[in-house]
Structure formats: C-alpha cells, structure tokens
N, C-alpha and C. Protein backbone atom coordinates (compact mmCIF):
# COMPACT_ATOMS: atom_id res chain seq x y z
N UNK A 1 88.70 133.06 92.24
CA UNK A 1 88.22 131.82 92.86
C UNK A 1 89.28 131.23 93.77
N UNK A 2 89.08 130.25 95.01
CA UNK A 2 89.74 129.81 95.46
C UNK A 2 90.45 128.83 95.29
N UNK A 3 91.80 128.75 94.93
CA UNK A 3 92.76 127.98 94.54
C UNK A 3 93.38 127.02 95.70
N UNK A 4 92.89 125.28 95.69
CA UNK A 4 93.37 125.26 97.02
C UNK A 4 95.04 124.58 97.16
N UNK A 5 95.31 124.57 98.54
CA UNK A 5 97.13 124.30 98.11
C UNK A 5 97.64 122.83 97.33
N UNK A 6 96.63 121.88 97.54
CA UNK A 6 97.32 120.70 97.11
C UNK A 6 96.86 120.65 95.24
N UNK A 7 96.96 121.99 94.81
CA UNK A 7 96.74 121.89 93.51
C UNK A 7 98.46 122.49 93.03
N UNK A 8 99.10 121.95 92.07
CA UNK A 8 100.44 122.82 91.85
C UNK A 8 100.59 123.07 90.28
N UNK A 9 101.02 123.84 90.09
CA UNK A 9 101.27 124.74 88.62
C UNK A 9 101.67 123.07 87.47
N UNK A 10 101.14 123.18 86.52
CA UNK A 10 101.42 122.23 85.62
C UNK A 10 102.88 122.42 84.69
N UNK A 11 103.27 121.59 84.03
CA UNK A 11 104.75 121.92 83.36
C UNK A 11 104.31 121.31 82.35
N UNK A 12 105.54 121.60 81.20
CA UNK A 12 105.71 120.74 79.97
C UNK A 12 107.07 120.01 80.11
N UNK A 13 107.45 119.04 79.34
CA UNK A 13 108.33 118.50 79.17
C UNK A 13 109.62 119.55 78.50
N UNK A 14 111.13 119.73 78.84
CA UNK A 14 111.63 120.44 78.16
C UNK A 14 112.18 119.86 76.56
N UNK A 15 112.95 121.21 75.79
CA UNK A 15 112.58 120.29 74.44
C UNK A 15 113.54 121.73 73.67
N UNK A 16 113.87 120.84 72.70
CA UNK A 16 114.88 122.16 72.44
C UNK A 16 114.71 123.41 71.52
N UNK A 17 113.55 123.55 71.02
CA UNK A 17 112.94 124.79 70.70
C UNK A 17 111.06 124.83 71.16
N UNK A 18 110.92 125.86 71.31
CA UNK A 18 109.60 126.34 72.26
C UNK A 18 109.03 126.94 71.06
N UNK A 19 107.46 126.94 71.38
CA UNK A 19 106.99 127.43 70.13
C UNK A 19 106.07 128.73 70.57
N UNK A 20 106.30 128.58 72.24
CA UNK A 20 105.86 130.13 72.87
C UNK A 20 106.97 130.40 73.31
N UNK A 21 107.07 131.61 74.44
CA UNK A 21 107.63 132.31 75.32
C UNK A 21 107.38 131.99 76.57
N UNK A 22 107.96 131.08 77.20
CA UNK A 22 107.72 130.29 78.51
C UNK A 22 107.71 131.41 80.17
N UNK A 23 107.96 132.49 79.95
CA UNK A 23 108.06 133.20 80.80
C UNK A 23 106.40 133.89 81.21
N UNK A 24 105.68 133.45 82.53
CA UNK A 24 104.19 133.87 83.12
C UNK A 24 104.07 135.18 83.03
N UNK A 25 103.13 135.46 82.53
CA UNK A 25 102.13 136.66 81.85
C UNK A 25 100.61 136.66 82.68
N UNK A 26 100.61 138.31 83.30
CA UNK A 26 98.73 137.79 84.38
C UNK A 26 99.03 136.94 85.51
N UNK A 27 97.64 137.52 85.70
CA UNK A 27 97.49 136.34 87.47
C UNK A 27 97.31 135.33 86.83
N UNK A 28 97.53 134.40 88.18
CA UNK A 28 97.85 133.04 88.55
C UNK A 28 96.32 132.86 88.67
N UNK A 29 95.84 131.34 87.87
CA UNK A 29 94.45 131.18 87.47
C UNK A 29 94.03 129.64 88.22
N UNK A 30 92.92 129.16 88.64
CA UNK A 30 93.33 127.49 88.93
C UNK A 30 92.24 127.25 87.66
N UNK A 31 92.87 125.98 87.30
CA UNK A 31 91.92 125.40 86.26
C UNK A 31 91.33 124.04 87.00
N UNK A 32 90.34 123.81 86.89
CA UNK A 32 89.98 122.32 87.29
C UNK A 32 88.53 122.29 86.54
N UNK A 33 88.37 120.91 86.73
CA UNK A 33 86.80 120.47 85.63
C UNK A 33 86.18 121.19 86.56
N UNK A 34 85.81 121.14 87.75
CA UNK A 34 84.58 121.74 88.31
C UNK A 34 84.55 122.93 88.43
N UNK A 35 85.40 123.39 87.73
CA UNK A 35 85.37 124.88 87.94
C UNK A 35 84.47 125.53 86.70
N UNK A 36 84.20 125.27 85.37
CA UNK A 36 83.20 125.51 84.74
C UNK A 36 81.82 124.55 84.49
N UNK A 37 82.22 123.43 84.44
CA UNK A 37 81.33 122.03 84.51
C UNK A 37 80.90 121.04 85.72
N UNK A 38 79.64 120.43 85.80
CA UNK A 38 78.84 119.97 86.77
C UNK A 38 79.64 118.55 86.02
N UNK A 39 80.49 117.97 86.75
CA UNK A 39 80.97 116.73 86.47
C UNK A 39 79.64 115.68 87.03
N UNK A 40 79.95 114.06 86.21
CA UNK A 40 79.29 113.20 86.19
C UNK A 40 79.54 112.06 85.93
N UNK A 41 80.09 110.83 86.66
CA UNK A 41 80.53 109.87 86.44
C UNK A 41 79.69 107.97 86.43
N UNK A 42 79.58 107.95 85.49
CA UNK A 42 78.51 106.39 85.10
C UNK A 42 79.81 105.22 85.01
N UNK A 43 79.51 104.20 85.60
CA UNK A 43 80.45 103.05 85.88
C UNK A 43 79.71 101.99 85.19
N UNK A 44 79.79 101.21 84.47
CA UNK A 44 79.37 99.82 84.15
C UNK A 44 79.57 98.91 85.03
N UNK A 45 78.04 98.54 85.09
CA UNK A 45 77.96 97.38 86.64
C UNK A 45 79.45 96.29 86.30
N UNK A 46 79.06 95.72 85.27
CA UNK A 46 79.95 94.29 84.32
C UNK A 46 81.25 94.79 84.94
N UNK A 47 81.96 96.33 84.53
CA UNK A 47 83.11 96.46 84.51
C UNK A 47 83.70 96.42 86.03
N UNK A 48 82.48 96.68 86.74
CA UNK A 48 82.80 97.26 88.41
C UNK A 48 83.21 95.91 89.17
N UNK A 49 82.16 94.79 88.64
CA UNK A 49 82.47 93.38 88.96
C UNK A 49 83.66 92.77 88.54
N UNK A 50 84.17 92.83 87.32
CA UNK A 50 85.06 92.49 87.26
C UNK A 50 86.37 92.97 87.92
N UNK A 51 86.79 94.13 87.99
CA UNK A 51 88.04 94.90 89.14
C UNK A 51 87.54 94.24 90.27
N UNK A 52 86.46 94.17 91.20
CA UNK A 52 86.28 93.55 92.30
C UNK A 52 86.98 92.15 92.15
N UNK A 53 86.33 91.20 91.10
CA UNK A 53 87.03 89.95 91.68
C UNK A 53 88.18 90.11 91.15
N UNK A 54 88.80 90.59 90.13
CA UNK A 54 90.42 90.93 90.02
C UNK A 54 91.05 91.16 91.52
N UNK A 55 90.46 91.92 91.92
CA UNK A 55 91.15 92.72 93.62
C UNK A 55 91.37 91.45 94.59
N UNK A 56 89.68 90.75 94.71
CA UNK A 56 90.02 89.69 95.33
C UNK A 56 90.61 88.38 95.38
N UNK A 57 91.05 88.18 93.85
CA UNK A 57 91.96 87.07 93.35
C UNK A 57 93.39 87.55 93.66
N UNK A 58 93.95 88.80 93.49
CA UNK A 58 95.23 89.22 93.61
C UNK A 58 95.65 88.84 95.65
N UNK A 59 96.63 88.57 94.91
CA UNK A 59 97.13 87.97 96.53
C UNK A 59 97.75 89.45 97.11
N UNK A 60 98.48 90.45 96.40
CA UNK A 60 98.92 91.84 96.92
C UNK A 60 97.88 92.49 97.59
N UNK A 61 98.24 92.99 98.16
CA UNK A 61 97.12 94.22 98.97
C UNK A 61 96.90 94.84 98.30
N UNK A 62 97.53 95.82 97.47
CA UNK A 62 97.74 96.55 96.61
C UNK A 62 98.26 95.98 95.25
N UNK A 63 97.13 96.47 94.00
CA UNK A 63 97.73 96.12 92.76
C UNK A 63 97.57 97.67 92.11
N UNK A 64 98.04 97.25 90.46
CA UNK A 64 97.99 98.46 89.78
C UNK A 64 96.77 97.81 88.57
N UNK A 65 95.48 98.98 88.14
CA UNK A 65 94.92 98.46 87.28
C UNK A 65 94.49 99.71 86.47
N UNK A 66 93.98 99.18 85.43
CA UNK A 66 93.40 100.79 84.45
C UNK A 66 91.69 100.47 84.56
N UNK A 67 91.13 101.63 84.67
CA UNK A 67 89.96 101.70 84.54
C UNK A 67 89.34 102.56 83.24
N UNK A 68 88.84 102.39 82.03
CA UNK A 68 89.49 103.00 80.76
C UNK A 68 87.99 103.19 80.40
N UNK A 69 87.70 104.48 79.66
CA UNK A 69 86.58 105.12 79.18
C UNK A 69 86.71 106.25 78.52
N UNK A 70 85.17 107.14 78.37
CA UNK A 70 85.34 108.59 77.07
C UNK A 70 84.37 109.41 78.18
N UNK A 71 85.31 110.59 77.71
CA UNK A 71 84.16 111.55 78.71
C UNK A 71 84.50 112.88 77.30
N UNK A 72 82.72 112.96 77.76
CA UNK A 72 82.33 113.67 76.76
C UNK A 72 81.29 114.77 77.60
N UNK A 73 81.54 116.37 76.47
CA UNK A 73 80.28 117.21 76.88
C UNK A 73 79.09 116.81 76.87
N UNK A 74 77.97 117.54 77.83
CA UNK A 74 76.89 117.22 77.88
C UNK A 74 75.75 118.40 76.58
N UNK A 75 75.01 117.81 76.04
CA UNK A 75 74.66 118.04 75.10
C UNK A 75 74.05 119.67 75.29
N UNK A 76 73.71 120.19 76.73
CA UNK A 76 73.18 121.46 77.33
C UNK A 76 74.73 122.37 77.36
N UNK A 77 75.65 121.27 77.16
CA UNK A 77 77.36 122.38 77.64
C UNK A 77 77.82 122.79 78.97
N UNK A 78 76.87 122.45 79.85
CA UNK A 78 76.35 122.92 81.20
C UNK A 78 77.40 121.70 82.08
N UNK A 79 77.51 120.57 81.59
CA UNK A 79 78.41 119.10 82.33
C UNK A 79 79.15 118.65 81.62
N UNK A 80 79.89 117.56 81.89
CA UNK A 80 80.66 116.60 81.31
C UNK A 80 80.37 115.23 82.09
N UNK A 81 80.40 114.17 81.36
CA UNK A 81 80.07 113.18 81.54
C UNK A 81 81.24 112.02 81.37
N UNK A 82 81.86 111.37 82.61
CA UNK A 82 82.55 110.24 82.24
C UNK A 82 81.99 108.75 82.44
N UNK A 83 82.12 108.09 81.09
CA UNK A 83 81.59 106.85 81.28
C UNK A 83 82.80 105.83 81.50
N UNK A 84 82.86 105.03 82.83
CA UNK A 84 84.36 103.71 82.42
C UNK A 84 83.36 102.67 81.84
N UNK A 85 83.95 102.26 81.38
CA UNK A 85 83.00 100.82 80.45
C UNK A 85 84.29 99.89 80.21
N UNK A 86 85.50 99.79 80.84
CA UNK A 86 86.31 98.68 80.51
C UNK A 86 87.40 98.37 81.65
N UNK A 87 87.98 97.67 81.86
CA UNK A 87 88.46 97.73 82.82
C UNK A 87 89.88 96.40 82.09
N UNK A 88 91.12 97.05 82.68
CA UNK A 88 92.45 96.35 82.17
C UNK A 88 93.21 96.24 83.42
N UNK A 89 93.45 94.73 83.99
CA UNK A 89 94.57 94.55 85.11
C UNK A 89 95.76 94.98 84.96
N UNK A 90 96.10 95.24 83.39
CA UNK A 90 97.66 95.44 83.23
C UNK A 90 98.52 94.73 83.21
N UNK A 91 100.03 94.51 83.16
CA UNK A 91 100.89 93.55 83.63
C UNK A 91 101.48 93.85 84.71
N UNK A 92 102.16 92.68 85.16
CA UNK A 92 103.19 92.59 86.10
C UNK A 92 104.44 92.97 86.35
N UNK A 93 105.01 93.12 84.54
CA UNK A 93 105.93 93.54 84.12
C UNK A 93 105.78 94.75 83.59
C-alpha cells in the first residue's frame, strides 16, 4: 500500500531494559485507521457550542483546548466510530 511521506516511523521512549529486540525485522508497513477501517466521527451539538463560544470569548487568536471522547468498533467490525461528547478549555498554566 501506499505509504505517504508526511507519515514517520513511530518510537518508544528509551528505558533501561527492553523486553524485545529493538533491531527492524521485514518490510516497512504503514499503519493508519483507514487503512483497515471505514472511520466515523459524531460530535455533540452541546459540546460543539460550547468550544465555539470558548473560541469567541478568548481574546488569543489561538488557544489550546481538549476535545475528549471513546471510539469504539463498529458492531459489523467493518468501522470505528468516534464520539467527542465533552469538551475541556484546559488551563493557562
């Protein structure tokens, strides 16, 4: 499959004993959700409104916020499904 460039090899954190053999074994594979699963993403109106007027109360152009939910298989195995249903401004600090 086609692997495209702005995807890059993942790492682990180092650590002072390994519980594999860190040295690549086989071709080079890309993993991504859409590569076996029909992704699907449901937003809660409530939650969508609220980040909006968060955005427009913040005097920054740019803020930092979490948009927080569960994504789960689809009951056919065929998709995955992410629901956000909450939404956190975060701090400042």
């Amino acid at each position: 499959r086609f692997v495209p460039k702005r995807m890059v090899p993942f790492s682990f954190p180092l650590s002072k004993c390994a519980l594999w053999d860190p040295v690549p074994m086989g071709d080079v594979i890309g993993t991504h959700i859409t590569y076996y699963r029909n992704p699907k993403i449901c937003l809660v109106e409530k939650t969508l409104r609220l980040a909006y007027r968060h955005a427009k109360q913040n005097e920054k152009k740019s803020f930092s916020c979490f948009l927080l939910g569960t994504l789960a298989v689809d009951e056919d195995g065929e998709g995955v499904t992410l629901t956000v249903d909450r939404f956190d401004p975060g701090r400042e600090v």
